[in-house]
Protein backbone atom coordinates (compact mmCIF):
# COMPACT_ATOMS: atom_id res chain seq x y z
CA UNK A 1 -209.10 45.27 -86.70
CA UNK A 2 -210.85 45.24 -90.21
CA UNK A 3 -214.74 45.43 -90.18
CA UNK A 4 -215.31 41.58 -91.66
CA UNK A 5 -213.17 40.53 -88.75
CA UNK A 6 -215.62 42.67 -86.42
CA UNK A 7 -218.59 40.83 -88.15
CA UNK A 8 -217.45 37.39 -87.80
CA UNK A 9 -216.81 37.98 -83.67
CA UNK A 10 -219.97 40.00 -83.26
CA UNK A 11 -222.21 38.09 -85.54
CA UNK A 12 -221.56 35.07 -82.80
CA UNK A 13 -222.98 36.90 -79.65
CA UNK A 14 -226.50 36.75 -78.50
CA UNK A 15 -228.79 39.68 -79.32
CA UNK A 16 -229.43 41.10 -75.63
CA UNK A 17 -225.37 41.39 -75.61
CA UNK A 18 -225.53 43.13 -79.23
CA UNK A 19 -227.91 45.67 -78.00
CA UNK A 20 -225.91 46.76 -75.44
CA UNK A 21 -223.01 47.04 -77.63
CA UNK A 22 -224.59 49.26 -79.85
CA UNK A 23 -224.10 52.24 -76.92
CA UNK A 24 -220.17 51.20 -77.21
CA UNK A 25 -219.64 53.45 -80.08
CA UNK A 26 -221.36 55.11 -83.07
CA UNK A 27 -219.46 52.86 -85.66
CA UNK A 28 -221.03 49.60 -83.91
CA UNK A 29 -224.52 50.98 -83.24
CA UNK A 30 -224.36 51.39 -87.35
CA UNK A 31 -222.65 48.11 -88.43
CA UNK A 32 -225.52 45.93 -85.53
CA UNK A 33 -228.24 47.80 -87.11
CA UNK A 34 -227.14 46.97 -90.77
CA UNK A 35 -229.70 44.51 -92.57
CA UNK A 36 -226.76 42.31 -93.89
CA UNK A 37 -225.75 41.77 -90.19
CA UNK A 38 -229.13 41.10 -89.14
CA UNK A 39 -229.34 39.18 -91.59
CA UNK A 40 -225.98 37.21 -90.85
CA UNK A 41 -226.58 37.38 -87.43
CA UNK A 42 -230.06 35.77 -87.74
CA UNK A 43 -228.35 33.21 -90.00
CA UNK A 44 -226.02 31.76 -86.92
CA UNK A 45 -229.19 31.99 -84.87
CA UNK A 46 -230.79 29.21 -87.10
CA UNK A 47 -227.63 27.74 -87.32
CA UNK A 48 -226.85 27.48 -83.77
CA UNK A 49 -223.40 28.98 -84.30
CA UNK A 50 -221.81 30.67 -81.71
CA UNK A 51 -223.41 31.44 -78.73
CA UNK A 52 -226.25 32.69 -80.59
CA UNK A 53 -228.19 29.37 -79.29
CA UNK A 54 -231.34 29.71 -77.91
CA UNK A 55 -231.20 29.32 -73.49
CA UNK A 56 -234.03 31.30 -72.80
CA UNK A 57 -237.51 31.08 -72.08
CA UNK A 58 -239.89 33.74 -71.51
CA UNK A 59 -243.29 34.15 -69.55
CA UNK A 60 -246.13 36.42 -68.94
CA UNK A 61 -246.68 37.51 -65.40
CA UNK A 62 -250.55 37.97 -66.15
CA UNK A 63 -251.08 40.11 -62.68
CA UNK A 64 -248.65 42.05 -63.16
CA UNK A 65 -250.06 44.39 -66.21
CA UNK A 66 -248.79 41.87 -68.57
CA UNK A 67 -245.34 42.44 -68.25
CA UNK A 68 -242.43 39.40 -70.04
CA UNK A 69 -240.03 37.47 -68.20
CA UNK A 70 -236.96 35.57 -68.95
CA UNK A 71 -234.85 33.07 -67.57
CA UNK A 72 -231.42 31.91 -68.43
CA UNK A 73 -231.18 28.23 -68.46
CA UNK A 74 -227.62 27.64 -69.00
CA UNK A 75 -226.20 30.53 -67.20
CA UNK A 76 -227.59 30.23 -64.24
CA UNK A 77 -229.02 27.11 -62.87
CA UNK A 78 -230.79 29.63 -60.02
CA UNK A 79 -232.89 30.38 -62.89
CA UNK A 80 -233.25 34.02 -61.14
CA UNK A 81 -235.81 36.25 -63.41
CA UNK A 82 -234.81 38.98 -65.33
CA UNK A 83 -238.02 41.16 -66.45
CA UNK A 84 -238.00 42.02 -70.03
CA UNK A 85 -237.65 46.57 -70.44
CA UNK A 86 -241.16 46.04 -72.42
CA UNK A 87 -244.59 46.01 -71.68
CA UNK A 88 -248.02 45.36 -73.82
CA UNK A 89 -249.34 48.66 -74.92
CA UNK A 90 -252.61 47.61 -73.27
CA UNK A 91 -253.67 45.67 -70.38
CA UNK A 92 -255.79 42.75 -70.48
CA UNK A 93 -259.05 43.22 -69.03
CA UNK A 94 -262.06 40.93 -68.76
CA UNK A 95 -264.28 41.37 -71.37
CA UNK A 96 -268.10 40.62 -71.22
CA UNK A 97 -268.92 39.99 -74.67
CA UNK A 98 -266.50 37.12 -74.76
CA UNK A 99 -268.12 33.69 -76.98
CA UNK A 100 -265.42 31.85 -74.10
CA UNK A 101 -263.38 32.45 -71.71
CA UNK A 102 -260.11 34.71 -72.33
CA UNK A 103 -258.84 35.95 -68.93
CA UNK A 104 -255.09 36.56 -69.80
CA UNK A 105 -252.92 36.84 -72.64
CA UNK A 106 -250.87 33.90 -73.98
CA UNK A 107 -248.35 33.06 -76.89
CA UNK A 108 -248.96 31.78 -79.94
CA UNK A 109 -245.23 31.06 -81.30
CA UNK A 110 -242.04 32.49 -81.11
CA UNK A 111 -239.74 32.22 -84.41
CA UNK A 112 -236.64 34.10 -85.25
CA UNK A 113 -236.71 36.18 -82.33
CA UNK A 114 -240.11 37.37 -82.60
CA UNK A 115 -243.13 36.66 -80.43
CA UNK A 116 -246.43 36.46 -81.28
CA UNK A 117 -249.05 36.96 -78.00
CA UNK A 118 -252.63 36.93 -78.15
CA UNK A 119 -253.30 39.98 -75.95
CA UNK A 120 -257.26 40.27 -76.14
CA UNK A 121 -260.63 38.70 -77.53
CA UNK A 122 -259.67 40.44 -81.11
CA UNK A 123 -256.03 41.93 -80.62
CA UNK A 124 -252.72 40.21 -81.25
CA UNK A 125 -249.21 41.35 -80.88
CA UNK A 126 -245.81 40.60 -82.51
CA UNK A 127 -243.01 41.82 -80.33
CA UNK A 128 -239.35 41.58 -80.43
CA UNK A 129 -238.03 41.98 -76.93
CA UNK A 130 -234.84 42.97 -77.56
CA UNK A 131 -235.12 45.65 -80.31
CA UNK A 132 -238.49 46.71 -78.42
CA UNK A 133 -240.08 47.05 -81.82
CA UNK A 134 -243.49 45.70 -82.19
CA UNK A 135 -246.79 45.81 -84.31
CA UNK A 136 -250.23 45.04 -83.53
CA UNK A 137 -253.05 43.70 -85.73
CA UNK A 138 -256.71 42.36 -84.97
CA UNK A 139 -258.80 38.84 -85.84
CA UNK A 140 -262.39 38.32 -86.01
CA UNK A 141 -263.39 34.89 -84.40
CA UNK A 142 -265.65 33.19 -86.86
CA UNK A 143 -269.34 32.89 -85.80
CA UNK A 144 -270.78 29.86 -84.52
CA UNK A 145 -266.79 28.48 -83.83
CA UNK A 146 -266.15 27.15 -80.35
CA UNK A 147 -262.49 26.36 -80.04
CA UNK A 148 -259.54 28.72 -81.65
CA UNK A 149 -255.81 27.22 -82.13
CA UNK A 150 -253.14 29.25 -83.72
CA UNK A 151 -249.79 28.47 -84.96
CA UNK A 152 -247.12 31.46 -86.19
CA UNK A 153 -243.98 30.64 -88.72
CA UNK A 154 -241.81 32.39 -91.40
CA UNK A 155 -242.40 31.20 -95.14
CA UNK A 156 -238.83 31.42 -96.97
CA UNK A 157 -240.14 31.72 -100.00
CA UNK A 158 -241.95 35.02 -99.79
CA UNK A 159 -239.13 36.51 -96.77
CA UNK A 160 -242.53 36.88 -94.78
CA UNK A 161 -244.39 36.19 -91.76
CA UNK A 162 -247.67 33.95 -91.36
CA UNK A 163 -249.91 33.51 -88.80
CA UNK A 164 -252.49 30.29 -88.95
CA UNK A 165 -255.70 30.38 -86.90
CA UNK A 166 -257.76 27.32 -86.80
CA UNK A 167 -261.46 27.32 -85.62
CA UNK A 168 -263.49 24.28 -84.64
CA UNK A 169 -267.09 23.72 -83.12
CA UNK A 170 -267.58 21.57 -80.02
CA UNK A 171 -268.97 19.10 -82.63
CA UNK A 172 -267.22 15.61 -83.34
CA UNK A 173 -268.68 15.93 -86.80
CA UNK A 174 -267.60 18.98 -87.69
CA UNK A 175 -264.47 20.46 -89.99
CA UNK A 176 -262.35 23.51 -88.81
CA UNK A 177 -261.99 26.52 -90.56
CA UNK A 178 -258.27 27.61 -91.30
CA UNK A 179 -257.74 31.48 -92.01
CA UNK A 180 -254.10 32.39 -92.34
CA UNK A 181 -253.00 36.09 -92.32
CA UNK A 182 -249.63 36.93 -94.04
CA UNK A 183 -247.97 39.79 -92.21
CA UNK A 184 -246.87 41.68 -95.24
CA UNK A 185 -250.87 42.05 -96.38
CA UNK A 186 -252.17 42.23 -93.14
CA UNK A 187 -255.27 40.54 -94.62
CA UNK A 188 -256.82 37.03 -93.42
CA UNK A 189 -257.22 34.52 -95.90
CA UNK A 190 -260.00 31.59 -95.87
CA UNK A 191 -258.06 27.97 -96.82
CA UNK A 192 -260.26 25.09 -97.19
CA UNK A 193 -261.76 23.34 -94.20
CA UNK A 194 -259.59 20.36 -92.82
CA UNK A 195 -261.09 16.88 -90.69
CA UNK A 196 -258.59 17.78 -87.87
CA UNK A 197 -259.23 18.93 -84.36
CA UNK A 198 -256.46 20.44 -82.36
CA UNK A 199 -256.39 21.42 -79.21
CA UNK A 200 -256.12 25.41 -77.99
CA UNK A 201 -252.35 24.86 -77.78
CA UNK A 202 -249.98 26.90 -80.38
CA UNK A 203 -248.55 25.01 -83.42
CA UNK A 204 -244.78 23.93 -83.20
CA UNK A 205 -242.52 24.95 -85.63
CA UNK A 206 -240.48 22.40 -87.22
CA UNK A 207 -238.65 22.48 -90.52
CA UNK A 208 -240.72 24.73 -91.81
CA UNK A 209 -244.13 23.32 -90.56
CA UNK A 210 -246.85 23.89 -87.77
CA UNK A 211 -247.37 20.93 -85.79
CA UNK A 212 -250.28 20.02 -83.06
CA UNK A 213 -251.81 16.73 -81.91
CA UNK A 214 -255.44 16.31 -83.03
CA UNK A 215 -257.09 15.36 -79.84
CA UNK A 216 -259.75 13.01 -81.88
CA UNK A 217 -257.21 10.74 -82.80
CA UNK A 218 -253.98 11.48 -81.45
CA UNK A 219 -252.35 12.26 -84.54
CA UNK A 220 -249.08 14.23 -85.27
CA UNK A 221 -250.86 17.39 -87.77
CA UNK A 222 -248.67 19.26 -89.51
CA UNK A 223 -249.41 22.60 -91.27
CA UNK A 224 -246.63 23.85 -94.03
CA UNK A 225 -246.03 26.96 -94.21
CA UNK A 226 -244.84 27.63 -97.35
CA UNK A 227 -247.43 25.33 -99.38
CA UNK A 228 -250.51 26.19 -97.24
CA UNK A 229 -251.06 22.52 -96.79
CA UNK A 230 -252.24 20.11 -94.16
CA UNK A 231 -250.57 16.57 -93.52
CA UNK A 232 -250.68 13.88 -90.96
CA UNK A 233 -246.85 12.92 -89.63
CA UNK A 234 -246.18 9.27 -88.47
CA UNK A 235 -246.13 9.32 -84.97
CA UNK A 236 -244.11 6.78 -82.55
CA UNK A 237 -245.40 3.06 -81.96
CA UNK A 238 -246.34 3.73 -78.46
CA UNK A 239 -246.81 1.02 -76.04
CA UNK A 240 -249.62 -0.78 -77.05
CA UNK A 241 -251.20 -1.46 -73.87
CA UNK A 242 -251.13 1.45 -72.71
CA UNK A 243 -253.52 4.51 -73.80
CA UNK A 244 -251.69 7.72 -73.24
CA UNK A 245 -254.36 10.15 -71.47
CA UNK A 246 -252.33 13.50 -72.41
CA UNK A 247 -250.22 13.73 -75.47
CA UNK A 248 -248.40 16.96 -76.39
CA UNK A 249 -245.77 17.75 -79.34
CA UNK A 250 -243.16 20.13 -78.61
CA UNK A 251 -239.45 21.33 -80.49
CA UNK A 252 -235.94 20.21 -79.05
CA UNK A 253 -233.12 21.56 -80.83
CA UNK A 254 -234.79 21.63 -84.18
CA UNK A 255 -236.26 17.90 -84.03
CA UNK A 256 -240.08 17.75 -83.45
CA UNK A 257 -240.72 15.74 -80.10
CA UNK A 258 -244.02 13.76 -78.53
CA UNK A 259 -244.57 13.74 -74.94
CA UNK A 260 -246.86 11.52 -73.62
CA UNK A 261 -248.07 10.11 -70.15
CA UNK A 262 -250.40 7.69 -68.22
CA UNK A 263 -251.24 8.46 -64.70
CA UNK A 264 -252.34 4.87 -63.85
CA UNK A 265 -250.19 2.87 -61.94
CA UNK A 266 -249.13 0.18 -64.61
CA UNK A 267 -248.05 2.25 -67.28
CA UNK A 268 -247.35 6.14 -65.48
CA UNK A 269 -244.45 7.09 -67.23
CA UNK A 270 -243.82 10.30 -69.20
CA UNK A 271 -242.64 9.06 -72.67
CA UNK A 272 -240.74 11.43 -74.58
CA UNK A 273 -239.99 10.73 -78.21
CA UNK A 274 -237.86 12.59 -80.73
CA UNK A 275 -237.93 12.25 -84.30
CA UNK A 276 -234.25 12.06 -84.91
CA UNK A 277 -234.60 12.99 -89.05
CA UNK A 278 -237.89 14.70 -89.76
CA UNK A 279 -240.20 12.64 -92.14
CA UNK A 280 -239.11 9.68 -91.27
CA UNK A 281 -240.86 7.51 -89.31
CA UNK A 282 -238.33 5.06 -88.56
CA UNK A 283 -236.45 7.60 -86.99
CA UNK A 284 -238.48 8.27 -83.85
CA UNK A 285 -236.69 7.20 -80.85
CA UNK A 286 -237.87 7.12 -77.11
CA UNK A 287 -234.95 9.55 -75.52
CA UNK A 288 -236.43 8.67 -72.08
CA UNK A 289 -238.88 7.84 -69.64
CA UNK A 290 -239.79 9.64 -66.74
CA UNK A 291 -240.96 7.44 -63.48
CA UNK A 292 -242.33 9.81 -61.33
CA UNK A 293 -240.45 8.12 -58.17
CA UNK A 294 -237.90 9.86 -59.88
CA UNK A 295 -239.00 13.03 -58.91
CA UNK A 296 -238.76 15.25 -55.52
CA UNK A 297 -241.92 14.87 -53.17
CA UNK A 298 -243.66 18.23 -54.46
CA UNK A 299 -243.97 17.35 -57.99
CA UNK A 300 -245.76 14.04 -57.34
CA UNK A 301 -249.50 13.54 -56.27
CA UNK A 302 -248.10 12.10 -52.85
CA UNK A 303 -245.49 9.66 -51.81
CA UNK A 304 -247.63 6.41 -52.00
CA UNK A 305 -249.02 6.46 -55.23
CA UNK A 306 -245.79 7.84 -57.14
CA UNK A 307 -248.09 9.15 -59.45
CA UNK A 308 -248.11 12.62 -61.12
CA UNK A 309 -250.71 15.48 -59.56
CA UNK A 310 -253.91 15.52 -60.97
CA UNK A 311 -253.92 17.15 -64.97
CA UNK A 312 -250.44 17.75 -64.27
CA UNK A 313 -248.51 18.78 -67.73
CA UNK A 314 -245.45 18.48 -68.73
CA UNK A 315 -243.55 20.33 -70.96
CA UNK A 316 -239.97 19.74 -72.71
CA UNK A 317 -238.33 23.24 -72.71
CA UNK A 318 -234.81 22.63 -73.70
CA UNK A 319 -231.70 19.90 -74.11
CA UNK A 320 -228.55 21.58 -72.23
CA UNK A 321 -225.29 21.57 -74.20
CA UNK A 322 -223.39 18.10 -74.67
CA UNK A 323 -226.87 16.23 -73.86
CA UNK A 324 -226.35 16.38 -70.15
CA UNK A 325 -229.48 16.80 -69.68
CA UNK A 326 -233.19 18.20 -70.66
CA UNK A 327 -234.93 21.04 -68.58
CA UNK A 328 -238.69 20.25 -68.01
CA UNK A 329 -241.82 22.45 -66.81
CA UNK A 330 -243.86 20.34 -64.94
CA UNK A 331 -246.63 22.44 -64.37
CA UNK A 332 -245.30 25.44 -62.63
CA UNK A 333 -242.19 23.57 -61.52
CA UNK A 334 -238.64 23.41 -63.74
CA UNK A 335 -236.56 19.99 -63.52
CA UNK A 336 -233.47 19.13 -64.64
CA UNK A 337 -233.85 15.11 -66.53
CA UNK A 338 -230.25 14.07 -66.25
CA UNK A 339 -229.98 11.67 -69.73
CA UNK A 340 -226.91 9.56 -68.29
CA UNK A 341 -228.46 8.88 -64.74
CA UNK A 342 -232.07 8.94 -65.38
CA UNK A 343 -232.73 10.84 -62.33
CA UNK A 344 -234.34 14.29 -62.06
CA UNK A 345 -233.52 17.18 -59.84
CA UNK A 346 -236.10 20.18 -58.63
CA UNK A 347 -234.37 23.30 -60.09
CA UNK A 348 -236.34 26.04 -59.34
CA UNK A 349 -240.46 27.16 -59.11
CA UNK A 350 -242.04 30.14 -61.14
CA UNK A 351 -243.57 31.94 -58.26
CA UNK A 352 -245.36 34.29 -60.41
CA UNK A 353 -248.66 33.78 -61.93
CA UNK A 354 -247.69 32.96 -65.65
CA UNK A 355 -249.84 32.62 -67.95
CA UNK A 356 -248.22 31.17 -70.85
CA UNK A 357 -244.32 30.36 -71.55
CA UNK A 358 -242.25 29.72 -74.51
CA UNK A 359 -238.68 29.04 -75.54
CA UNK A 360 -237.01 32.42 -77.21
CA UNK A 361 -234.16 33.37 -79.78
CA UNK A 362 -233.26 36.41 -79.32
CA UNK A 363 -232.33 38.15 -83.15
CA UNK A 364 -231.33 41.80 -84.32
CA UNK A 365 -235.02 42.12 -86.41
CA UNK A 366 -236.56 45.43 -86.48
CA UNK A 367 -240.07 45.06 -86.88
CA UNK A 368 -240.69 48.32 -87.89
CA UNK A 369 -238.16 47.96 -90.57
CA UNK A 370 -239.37 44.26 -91.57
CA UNK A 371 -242.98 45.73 -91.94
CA UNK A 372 -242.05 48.54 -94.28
CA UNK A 373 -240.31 46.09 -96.74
């Protein structure tokens, strides 16, 4: 079988299959670790060729030195965890001299396979799981700042990484401060202030951009990464009676998505809206609404009411293939949101004490090689 052959089959299989493959034989271990195929490989990825596309998300079991999970949506609708063969070089430990409260580590993004974790007060770490490569570089939390938000994407046009940290004080008045530290440099940069405040939530990437919901107004913010610019995005016409008392932006198959909920009787749906082509404002569309008598007994406050359990959040983790469905994380709890019957159904419960969860890609990058570029 000729090598291009080779390519096009292997290019097509997920990374944690590809890593295994390279103990097959010397000749495959050399052709997976080739930049063009990581490149080509990463390509599909993006693409969502093959069966390259994205099923996994990934936790941190925070009392358990750190360590990364995964589970396989798609595979296995047991959703059994596999634990991820790396661990942060350091364990999280409370720290006295904190200006607020950090008590675990949590991620900041995940884009082209690559996962970016706030480990400590001053510390992050960017971590590829499956080539269990990783790099480590520190932040300095601006003086008299309250509130720190961070967002982590890829600009095309330099072939480099960028990480986004935005600082606010617990002041209505006040701007935020926006450093951004290109990976390449390893230097933060100061950007000019912006009027926005976001929440501590990570930015979504979207078609290039950082997204978050500024909690002063409920507006869509979007950071580019490429131009280093801030911008408000249309957000959907919600229903005007009703004022949404959470409101959280999230990625579904490339398309950047609202969701949004009430806990009052009247209006105590979960609203999830997608914008079908990005820009546009005519093209967000409500995909669904959630009634919580929907759900299974455990997820709800209690049986009366119907309504959702106090600060209960909901997240949007993934749309299964053909649309059957989208998986959900209602706070520790996964659902499966069936689209045609509009009825949910309790999949499985994180047992473990996560502190923060994210969707993954898994890719071929070597960080070690991308930082010596």
């Amino acid at each position: 079988m000729c090598e291009d052959v080779i390519i096009g089959i292997l290019s097509r299989l997920p990374a944690k299959t590809l890593f295994r493959f390279k103990s097959v034989c010397k000749s495959w271990r050399t052709l997976i670790e080739k930049p063009s195929f990581v490149q080509e490989h990463l390509e599909r990825l993006q693409r969502g060729e093959g069966n390259t596309r994205p099923n996994n998300i990934v936790f941190l079991d925070y009392n358990n030195d750190s360590r990364l999970y995964s589970l396989d949506i798609e595979s296995s609708l047991s959703l059994s965890c596999d634990e991820v063969e790396v661990e942060l070089t350091e364990k999280v430990r409370n720290c006295n001299d904190l200006r607020f409260s950090l008590l675990t580590p949590y991620f900041l993004g995940s884009c082209n396979g690559l996962l970016c974790i706030k480990v400590s007060y001053k510390r992050i770490c960017l971590l590829n799981p499956c080539t269990r490569t990783y790099t480590n570089f520190e932040y300095k939390h601006p003086q008299n700042m309250l509130f720190s938000s961070f967002g982590f994407g890829y600009d095309a046009k330099i072939k480099d990484y960028k990480l986004v940290m935005i600082t606010t004080r617990n002041n209505s008045n006040s701007a935020s401060k926006i450093k951004v530290l290109t990976l390449g440099t390893d230097a933060w940069r100061n950007l000019s202030d912006v009027p926005y405040r976001v929440g501590l939530g990570p930015g979504k990437l979207i078609n290039g951009a950082l997204h978050w919901i500024d909690h002063e107004t409920n507006q869509v913010i979007c950071f580019n990464v490429e131009e280093e610019e801030f911008k408000v995005v249309s957000r959907p016409v919600y229903n005007a009676a009703c004022v949404f008392v959470s409101v959280e932006v999230a990625e579904l198959e490339g398309c950047l998505v609202v969701v949004c909920h009430h806990p009052s009787r009247k209006y105590r749906d979960v609203e999830v809206w997608v914008m079908k082509e990005y820009g546009l404002e005519d093209s967000w569309t409500k995909v669904f609404s959630i009634d919580p008598n929907t759900l299974p007994p455990l997820l709800i406050k209690n049986e009366n009411t119907g309504v959702f359990r106090p600060n209960c959040s909901m997240t949007a983790l993934c749309i299964l293939k053909n649309n059957e469905g989208v998986v959900l994380l209602i706070d520790r709890d996964i659902v499966l949101y069936n689209l045609k019957s509009n009825m949910c159904r309790y999949i499985h419960r994180i047992a473990i004490n996560f502190s923060s969860i994210v969707t993954y890609k898994g890719s071929l990058i070597n960080l070690a090689e991308e930082l010596a570029k």
